[in-house]
C-alpha atoms as a PDB file:
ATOM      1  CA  UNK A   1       0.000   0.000   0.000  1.00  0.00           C
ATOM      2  CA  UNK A   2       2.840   2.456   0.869  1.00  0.00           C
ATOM      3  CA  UNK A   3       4.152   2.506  -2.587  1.00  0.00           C
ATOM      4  CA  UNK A   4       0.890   3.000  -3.828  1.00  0.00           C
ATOM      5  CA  UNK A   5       0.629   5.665  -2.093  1.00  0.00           C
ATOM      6  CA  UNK A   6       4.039   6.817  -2.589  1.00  0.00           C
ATOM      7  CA  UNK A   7       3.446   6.375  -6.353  1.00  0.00           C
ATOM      8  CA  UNK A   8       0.135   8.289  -6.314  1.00  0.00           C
ATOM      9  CA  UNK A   9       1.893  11.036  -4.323  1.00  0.00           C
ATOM     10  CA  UNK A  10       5.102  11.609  -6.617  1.00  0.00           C
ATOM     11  CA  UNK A  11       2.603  11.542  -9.772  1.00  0.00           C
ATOM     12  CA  UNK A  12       0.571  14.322  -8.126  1.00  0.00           C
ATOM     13  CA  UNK A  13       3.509  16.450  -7.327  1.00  0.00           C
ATOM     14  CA  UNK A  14       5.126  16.043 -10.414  1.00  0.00           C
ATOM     15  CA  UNK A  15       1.732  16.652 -12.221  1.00  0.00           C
ATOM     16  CA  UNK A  16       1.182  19.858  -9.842  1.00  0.00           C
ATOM     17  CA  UNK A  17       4.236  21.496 -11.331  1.00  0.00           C
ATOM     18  CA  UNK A  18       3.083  21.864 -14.712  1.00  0.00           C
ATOM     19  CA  UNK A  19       0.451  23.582 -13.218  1.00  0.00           C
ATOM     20  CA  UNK A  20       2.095  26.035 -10.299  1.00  0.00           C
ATOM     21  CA  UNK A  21       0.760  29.300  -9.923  1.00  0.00           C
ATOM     22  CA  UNK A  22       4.039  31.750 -10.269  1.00  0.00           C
ATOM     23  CA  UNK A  23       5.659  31.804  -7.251  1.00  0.00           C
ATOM     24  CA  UNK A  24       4.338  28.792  -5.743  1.00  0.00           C
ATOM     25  CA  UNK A  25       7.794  26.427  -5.614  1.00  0.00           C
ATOM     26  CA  UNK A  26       7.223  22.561  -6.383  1.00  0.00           C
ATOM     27  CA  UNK A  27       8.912  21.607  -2.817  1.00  0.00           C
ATOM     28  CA  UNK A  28       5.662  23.106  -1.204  1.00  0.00           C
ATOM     29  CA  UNK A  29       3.314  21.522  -3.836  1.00  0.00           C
ATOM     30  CA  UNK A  30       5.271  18.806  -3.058  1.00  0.00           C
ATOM     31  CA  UNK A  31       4.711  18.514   0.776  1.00  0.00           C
ATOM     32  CA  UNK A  32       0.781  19.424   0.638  1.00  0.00           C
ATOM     33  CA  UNK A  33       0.467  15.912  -1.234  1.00  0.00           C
ATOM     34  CA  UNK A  34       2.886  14.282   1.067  1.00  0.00           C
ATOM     35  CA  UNK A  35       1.205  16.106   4.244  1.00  0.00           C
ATOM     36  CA  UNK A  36      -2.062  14.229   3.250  1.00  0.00           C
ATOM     37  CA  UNK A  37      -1.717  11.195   0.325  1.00  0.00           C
ATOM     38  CA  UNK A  38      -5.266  10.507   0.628  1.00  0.00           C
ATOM     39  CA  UNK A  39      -6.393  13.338  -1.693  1.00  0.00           C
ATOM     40  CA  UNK A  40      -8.125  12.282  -4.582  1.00  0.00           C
ATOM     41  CA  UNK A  41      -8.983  14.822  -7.338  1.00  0.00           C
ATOM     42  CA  UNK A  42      -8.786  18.790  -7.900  1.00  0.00           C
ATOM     43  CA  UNK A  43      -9.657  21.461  -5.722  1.00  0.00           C
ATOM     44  CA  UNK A  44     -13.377  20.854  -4.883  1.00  0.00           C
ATOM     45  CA  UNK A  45     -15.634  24.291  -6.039  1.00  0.00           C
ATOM     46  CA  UNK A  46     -19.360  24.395  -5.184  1.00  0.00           C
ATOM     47  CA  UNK A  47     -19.859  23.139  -9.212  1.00  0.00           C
ATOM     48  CA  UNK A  48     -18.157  20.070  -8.626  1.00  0.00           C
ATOM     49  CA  UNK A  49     -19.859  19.144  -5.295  1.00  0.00           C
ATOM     50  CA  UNK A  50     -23.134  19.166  -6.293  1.00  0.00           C
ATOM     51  CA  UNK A  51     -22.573  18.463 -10.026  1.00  0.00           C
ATOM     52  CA  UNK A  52     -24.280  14.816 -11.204  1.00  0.00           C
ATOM     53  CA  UNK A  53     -20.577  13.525 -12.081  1.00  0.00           C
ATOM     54  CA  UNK A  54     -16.865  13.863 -10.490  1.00  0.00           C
ATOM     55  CA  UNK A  55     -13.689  14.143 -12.079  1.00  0.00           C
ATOM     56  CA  UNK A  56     -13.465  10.612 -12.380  1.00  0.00           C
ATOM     57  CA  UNK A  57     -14.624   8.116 -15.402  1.00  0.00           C
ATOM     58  CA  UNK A  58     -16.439   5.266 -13.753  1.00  0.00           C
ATOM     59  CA  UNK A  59     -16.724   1.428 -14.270  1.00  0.00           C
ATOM     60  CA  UNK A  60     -19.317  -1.220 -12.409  1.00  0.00           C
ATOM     61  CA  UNK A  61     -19.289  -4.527 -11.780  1.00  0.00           C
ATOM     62  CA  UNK A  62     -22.150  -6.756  -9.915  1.00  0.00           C
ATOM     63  CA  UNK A  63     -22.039  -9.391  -6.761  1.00  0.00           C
ATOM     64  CA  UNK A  64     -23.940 -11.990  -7.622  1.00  0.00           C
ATOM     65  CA  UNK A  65     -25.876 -12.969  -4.466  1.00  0.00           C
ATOM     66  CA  UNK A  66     -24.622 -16.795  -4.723  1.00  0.00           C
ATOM     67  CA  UNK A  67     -20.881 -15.187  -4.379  1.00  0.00           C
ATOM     68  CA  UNK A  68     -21.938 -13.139  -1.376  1.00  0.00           C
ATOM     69  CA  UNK A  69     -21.736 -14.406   2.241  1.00  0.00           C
ATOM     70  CA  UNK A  70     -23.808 -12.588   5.057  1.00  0.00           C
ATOM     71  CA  UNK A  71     -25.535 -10.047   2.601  1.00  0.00           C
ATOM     72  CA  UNK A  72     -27.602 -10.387  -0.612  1.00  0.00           C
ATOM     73  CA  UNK A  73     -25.086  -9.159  -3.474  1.00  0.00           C
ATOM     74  CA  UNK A  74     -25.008  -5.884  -5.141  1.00  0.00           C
ATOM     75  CA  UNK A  75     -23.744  -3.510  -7.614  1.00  0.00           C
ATOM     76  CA  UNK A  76     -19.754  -1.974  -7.535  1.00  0.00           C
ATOM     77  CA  UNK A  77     -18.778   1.150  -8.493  1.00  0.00           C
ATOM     78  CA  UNK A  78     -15.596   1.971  -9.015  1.00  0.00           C
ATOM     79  CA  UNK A  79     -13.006   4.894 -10.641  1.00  0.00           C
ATOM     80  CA  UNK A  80     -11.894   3.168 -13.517  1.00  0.00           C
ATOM     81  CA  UNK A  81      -8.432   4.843 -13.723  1.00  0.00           C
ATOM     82  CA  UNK A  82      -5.898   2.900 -11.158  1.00  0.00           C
ATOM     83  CA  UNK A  83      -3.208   5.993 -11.892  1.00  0.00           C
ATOM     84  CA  UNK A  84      -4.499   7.717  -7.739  1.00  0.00           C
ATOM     85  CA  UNK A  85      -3.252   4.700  -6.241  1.00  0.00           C
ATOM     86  CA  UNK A  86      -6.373   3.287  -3.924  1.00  0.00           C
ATOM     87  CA  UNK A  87      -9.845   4.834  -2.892  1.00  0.00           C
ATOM     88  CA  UNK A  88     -11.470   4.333   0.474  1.00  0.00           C
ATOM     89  CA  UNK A  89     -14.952   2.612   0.443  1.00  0.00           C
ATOM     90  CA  UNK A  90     -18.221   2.871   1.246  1.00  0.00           C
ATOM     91  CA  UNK A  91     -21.570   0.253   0.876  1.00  0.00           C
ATOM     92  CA  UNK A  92     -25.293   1.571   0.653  1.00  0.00           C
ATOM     93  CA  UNK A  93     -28.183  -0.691   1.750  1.00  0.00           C
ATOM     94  CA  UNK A  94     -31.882  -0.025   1.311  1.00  0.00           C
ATOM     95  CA  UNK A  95     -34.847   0.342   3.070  1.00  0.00           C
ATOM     96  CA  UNK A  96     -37.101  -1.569   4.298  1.00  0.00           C
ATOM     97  CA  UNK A  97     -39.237  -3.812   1.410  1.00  0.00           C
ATOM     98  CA  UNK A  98     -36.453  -2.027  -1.000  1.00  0.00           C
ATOM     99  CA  UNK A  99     -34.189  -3.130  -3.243  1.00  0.00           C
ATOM    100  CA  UNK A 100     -30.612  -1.621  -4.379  1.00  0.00           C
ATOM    101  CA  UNK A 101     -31.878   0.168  -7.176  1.00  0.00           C
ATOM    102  CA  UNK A 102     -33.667   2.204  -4.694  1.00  0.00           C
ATOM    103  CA  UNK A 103     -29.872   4.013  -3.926  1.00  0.00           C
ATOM    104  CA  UNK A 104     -28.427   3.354  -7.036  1.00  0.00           C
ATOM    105  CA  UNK A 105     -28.152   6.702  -8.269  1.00  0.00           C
ATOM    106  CA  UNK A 106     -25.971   7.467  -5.721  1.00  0.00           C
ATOM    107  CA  UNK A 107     -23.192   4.732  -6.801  1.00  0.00           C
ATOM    108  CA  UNK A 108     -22.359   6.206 -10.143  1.00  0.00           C
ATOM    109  CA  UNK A 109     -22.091   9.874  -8.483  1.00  0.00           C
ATOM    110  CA  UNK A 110     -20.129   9.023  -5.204  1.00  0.00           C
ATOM    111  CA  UNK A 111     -17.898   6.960  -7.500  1.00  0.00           C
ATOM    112  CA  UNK A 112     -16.563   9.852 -10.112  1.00  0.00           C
ATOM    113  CA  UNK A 113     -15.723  11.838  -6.676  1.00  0.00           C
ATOM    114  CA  UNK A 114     -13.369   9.227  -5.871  1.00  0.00           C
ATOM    115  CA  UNK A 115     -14.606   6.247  -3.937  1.00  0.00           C
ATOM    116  CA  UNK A 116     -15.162   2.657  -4.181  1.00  0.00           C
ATOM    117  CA  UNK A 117     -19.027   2.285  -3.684  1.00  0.00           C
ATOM    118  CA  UNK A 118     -21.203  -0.775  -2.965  1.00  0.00           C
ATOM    119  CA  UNK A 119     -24.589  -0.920  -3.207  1.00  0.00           C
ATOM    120  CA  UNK A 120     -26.226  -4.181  -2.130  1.00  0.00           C
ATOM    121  CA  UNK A 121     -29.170  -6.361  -1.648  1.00  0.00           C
ATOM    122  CA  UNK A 122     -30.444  -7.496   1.910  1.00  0.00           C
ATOM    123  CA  UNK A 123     -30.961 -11.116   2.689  1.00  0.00           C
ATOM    124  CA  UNK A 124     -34.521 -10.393   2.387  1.00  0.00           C
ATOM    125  CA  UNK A 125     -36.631  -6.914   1.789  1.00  0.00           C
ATOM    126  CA  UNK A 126     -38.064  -7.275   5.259  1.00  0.00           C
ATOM    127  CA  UNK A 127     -34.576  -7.087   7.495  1.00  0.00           C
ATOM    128  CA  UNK A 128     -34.676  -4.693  10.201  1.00  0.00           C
ATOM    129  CA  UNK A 129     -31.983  -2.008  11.172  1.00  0.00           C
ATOM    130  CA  UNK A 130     -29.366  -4.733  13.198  1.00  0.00           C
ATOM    131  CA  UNK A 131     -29.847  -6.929  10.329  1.00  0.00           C
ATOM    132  CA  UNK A 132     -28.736  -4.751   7.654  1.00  0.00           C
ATOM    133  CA  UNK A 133     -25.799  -3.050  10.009  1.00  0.00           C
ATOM    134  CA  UNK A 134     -24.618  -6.574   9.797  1.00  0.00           C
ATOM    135  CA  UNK A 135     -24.781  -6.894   6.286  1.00  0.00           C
ATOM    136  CA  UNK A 136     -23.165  -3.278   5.639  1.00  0.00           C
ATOM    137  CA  UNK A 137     -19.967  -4.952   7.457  1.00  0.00           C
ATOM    138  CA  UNK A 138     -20.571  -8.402   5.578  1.00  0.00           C
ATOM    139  CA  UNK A 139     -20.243  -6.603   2.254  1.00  0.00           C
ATOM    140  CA  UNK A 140     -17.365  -4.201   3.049  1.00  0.00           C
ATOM    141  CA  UNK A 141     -15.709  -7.213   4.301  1.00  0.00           C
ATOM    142  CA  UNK A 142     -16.782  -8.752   0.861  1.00  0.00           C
ATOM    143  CA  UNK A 143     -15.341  -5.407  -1.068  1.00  0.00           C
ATOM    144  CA  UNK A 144     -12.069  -5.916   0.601  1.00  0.00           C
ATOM    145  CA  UNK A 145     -11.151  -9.020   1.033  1.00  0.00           C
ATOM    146  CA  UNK A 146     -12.684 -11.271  -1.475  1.00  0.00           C
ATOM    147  CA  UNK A 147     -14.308  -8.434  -4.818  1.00  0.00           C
ATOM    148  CA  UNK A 148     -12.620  -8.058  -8.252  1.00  0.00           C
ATOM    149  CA  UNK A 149     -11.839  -4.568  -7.183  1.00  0.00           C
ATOM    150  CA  UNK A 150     -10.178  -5.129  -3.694  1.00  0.00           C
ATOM    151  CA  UNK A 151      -6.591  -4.101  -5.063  1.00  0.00           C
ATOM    152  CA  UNK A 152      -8.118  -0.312  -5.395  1.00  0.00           C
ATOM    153  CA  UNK A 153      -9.215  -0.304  -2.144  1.00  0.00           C
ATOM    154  CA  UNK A 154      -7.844   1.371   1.250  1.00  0.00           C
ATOM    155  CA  UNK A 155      -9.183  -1.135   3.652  1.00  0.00           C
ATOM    156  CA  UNK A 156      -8.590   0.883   6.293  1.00  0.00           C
ATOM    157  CA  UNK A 157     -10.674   4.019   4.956  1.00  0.00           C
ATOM    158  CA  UNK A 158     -14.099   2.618   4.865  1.00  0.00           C
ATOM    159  CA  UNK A 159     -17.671   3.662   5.474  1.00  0.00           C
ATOM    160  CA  UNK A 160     -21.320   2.936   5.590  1.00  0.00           C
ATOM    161  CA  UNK A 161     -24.690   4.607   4.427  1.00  0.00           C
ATOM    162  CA  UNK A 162     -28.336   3.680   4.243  1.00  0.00           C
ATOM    163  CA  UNK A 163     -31.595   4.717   3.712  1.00  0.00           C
ATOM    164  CA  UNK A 164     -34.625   4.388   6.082  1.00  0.00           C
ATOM    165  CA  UNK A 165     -34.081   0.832   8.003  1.00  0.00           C
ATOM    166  CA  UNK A 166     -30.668   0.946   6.077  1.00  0.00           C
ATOM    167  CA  UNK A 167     -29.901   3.898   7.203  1.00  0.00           C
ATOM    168  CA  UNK A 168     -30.915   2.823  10.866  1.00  0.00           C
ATOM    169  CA  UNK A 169     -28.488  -0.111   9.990  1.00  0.00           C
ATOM    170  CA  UNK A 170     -25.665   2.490   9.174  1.00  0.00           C
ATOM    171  CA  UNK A 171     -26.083   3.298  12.720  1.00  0.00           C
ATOM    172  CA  UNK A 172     -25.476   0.040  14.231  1.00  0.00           C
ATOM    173  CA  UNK A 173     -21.983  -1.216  11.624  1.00  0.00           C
ATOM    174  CA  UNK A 174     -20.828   2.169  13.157  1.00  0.00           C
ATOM    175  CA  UNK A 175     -21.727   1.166  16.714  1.00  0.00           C
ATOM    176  CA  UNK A 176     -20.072  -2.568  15.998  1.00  0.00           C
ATOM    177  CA  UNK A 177     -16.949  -1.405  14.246  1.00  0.00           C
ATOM    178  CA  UNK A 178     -15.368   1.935  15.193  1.00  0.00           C
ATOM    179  CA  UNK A 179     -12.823   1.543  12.972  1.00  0.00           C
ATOM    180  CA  UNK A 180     -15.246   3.042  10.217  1.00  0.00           C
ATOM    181  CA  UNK A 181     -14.455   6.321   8.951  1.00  0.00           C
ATOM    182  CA  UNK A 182     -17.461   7.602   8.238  1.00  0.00           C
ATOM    183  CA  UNK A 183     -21.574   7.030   8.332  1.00  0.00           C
ATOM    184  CA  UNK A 184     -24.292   8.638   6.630  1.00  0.00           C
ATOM    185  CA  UNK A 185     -27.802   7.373   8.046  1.00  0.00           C
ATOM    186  CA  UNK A 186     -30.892   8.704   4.921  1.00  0.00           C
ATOM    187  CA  UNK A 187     -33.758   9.093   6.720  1.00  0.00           C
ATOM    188  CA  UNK A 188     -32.933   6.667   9.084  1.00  0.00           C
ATOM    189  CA  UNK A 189     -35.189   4.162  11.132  1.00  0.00           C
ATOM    190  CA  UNK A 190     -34.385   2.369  14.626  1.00  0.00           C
ATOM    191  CA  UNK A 191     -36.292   1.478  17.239  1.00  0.00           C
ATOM    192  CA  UNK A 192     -32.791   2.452  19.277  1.00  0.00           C
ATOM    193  CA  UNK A 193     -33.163   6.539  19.293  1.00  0.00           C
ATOM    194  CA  UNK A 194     -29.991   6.656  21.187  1.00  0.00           C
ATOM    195  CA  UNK A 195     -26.212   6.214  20.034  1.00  0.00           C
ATOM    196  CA  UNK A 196     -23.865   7.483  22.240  1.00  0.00           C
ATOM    197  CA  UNK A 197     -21.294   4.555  21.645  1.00  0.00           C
ATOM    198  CA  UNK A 198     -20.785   5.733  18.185  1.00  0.00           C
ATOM    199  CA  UNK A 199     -17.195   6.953  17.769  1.00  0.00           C
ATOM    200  CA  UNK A 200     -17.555   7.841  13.821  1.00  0.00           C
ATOM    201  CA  UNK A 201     -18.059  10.728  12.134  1.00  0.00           C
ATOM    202  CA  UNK A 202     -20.994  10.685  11.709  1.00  0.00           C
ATOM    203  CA  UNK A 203     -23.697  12.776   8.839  1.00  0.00           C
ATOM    204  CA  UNK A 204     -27.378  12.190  10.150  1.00  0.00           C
ATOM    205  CA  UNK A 205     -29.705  13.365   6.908  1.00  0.00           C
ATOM    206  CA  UNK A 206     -33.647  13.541   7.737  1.00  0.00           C
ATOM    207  CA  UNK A 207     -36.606  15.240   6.068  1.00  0.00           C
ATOM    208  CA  UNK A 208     -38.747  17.795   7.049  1.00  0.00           C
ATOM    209  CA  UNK A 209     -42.101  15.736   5.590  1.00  0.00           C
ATOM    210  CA  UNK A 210     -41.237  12.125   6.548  1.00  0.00           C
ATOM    211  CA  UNK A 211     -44.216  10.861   7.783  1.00  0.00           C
ATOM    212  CA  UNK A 212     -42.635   7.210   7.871  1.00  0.00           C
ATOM    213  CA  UNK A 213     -39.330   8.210  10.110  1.00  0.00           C
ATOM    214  CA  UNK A 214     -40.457  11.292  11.224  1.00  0.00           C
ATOM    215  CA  UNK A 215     -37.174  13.710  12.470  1.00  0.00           C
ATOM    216  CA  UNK A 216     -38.486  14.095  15.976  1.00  0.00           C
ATOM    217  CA  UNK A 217     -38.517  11.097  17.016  1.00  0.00           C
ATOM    218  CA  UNK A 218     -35.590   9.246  14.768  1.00  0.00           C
ATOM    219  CA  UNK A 219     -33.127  11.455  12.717  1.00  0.00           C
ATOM    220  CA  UNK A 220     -33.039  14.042  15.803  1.00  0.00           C
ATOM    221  CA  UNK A 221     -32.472  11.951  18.790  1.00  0.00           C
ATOM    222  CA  UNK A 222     -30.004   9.959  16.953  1.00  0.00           C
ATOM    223  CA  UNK A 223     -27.872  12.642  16.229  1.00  0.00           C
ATOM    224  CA  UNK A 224     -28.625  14.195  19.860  1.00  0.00           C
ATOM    225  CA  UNK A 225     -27.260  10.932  21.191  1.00  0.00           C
ATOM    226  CA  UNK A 226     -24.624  10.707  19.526  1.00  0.00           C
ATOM    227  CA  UNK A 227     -21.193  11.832  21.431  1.00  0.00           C
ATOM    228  CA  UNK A 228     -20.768  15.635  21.997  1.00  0.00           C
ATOM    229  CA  UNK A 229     -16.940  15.213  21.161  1.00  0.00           C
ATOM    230  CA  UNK A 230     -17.884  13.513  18.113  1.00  0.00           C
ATOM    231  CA  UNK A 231     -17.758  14.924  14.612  1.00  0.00           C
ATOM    232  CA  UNK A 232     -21.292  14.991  13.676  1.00  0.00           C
ATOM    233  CA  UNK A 233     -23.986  17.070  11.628  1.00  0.00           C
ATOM    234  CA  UNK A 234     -27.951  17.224  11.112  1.00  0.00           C
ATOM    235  CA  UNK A 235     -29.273  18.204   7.811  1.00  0.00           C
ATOM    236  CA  UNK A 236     -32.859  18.422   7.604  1.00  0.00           C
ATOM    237  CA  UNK A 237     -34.105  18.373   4.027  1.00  0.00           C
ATOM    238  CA  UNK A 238     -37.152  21.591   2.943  1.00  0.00           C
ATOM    239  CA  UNK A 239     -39.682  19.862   1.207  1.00  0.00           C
ATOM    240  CA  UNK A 240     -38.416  16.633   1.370  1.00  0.00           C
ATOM    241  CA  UNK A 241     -40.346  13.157   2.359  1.00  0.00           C
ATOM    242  CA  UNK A 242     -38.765   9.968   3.814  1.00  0.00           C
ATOM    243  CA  UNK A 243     -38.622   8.556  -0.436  1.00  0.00           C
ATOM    244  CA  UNK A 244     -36.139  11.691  -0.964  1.00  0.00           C
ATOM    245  CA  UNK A 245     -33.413   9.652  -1.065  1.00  0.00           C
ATOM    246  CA  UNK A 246     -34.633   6.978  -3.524  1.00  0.00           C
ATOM    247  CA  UNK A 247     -33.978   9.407  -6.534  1.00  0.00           C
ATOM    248  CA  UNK A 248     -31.255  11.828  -7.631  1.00  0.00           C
ATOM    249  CA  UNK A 249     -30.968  14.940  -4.850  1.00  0.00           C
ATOM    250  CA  UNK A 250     -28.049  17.385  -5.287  1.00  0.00           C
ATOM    251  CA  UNK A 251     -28.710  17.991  -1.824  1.00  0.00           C
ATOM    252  CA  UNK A 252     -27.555  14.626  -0.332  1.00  0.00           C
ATOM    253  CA  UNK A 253     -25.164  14.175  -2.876  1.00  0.00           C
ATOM    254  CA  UNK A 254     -23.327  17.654  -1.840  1.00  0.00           C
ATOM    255  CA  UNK A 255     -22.885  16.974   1.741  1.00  0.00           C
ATOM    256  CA  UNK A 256     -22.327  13.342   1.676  1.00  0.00           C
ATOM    257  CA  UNK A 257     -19.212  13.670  -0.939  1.00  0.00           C
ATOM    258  CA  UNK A 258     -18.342  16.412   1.450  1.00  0.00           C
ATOM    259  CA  UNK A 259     -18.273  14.321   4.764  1.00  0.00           C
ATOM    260  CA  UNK A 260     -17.102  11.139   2.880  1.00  0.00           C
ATOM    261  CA  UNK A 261     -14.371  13.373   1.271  1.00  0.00           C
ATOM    262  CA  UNK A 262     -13.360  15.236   4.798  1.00  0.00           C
ATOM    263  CA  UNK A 263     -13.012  11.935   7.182  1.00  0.00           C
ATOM    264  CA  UNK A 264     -13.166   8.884   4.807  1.00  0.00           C
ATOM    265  CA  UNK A 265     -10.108  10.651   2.316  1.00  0.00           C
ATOM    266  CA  UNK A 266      -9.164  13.065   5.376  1.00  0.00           C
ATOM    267  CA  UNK A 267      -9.632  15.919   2.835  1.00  0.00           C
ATOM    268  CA  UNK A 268      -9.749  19.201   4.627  1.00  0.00           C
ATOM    269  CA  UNK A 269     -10.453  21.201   1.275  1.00  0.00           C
ATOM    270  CA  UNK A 270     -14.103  19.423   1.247  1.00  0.00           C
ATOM    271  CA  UNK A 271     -14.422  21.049   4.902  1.00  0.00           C
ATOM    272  CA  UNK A 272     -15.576  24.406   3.748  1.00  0.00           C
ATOM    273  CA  UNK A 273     -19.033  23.194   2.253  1.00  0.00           C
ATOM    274  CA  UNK A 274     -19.425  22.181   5.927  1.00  0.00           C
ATOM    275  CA  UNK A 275     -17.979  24.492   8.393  1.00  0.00           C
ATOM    276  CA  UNK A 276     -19.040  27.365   8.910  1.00  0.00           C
ATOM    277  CA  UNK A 277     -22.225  25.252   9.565  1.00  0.00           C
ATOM    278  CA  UNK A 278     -24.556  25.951   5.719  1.00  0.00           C
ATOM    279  CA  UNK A 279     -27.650  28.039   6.633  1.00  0.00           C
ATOM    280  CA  UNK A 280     -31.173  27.329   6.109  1.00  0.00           C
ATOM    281  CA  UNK A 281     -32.344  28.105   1.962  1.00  0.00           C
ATOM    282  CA  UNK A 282     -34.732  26.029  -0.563  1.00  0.00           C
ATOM    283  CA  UNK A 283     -33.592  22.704   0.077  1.00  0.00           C
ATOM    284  CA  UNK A 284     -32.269  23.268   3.466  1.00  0.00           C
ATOM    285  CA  UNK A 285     -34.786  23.780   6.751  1.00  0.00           C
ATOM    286  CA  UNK A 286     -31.973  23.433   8.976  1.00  0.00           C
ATOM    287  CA  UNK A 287     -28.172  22.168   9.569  1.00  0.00           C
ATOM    288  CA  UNK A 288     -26.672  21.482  12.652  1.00  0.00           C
ATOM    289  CA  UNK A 289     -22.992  20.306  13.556  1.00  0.00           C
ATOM    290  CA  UNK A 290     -19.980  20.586  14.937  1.00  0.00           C
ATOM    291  CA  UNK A 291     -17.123  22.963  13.587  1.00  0.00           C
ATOM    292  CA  UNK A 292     -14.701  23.121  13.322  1.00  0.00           C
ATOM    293  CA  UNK A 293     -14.502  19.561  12.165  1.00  0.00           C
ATOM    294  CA  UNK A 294     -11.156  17.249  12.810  1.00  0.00           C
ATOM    295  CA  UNK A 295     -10.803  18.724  16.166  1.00  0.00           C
END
């Protein structure tokens, strides 16, 4: 993995000084990328957050379910250029009666940002919350140990979202294995409101008209309960309903590159579309968090 990342660092340095500002010396370009070789991509700009692709071209391959132990197989997204070195991770599950195509759109788009992305199947469209927290770590465990793709991936940058009882399931593969990086509960569901053994960073996303999760009494007590040292954020979504995250939001998609980008990639550049904390406009009815982040 070092040279990877030794490779991926001395190809972004020497790329960097075709491209130095005047004045700006290659030794400095040179330690940024050595002072964090996690970085993947340019400079992030509000246009490239929330646009429907990243800079990166993007390939796919699928799980079948009969080659996946402890989770119901899925679909893998993945940069297709290798020249970056490796990516950190993430898997998506679905709700509850759902099936991955319910998140797919947001394999494709995490992907071109930089990341290795799995979204799966459950065992079966009725598993609750611990269930699918379960499977989350099944398939990441699947992604890096056993998936065509595993030589592109950090194992040790990895992270879990979910939608409604998959997003409740983020919650508990956080709660099992610390060592994740990041989580990103969708409109979560859990019968457990409270999560203050939860030692990731950690994006809760809820919306102001789900009627099926409502935020006061799931996406608001979980993030509550969750640590006070912790870094952690609320976005509630305007005009938004607990099927929000089924099809393409710019919304989600912003803020969840931004949080996977910040601890997953340890990117502070992505750290300004989240600190100081965004205010309240169309597609926002409130954000809450902790800044400065990385503290």
């Amino acid at each position: 993995m070092r040279r990877h990342l030794a490779a991926a660092a001395t190809a972004t340095a020497a790329s960097l000084t075709l491209l130095l500002a005047p004045g700006v010396r290659a030794a400095d370009a040179t330690a940024d990328v050595a002072a964090n070789p996690y970085e993947r991509g340019p400079a992030p700009t509000r246009a490239s957050v929330e646009a429907l692709r990243g800079p990166y071209a993007v390939s796919q391959t699928t799980v079948s379910s009969l080659a996946a132990t402890g989770f119901g197989g899925g679909t893998v997204y993945y940069p297709t250029s290798t020249a970056d070195g490796t990516f950190g991770a993430v898997v998506i599950s679905p709700g509850f009666t759902a099936y991955q195509s319910s998140i797919a759109w947001l394999g494709p788009r995490l992907a071109s940002q930089g990341f290795v992305v799995f979204t799966i199947d459950t065992l079966t469209t009725l598993d609750q919350p611990d269930s699918r927290g379960r499977q989350l770590l099944a398939a990441l465990d699947h992604l890096t140990q056993r998936s065509a793709v595993r030589g592109r991936i950090d194992a040790g940058r990895l992270a879990v979202m979910g939608h409604s009882m998959g997003g409740g399931g983020a919650l508990e593969a956080a709660k099992s294995r610390p060592s994740l990086k990041a989580a990103v509960p969708l409109t979560g569901w859990n019968t457990d409101k409270t999560w203050p053994e939860i030692s990731t960073p950690t994006l809760v996303i809820g919306a102001d008209g789900d009627t099926v999760a409502p935020v006061a009494t799931h996406s608001e007590p979980f993030y509550e309960s969750l640590p006070g040292s912790l870094d952690k954020a609320y976005l509630e979504l305007n005009g938004a309903t607990h099927f929000t995250p089924n099809t393409s939001n710019t919304t989600i998609a912003k803020y969840s590159v931004a949080w996977l980008k910040r601890f997953v990639d340890d990117d502070t550049r992505y750290e300004q579309f989240l600190c100081p904390l965004p205010r309240p406009d169309l597609t926002i009815e409130e954000y809450r968090g902790s800044c400065p982040l990385g503290s």
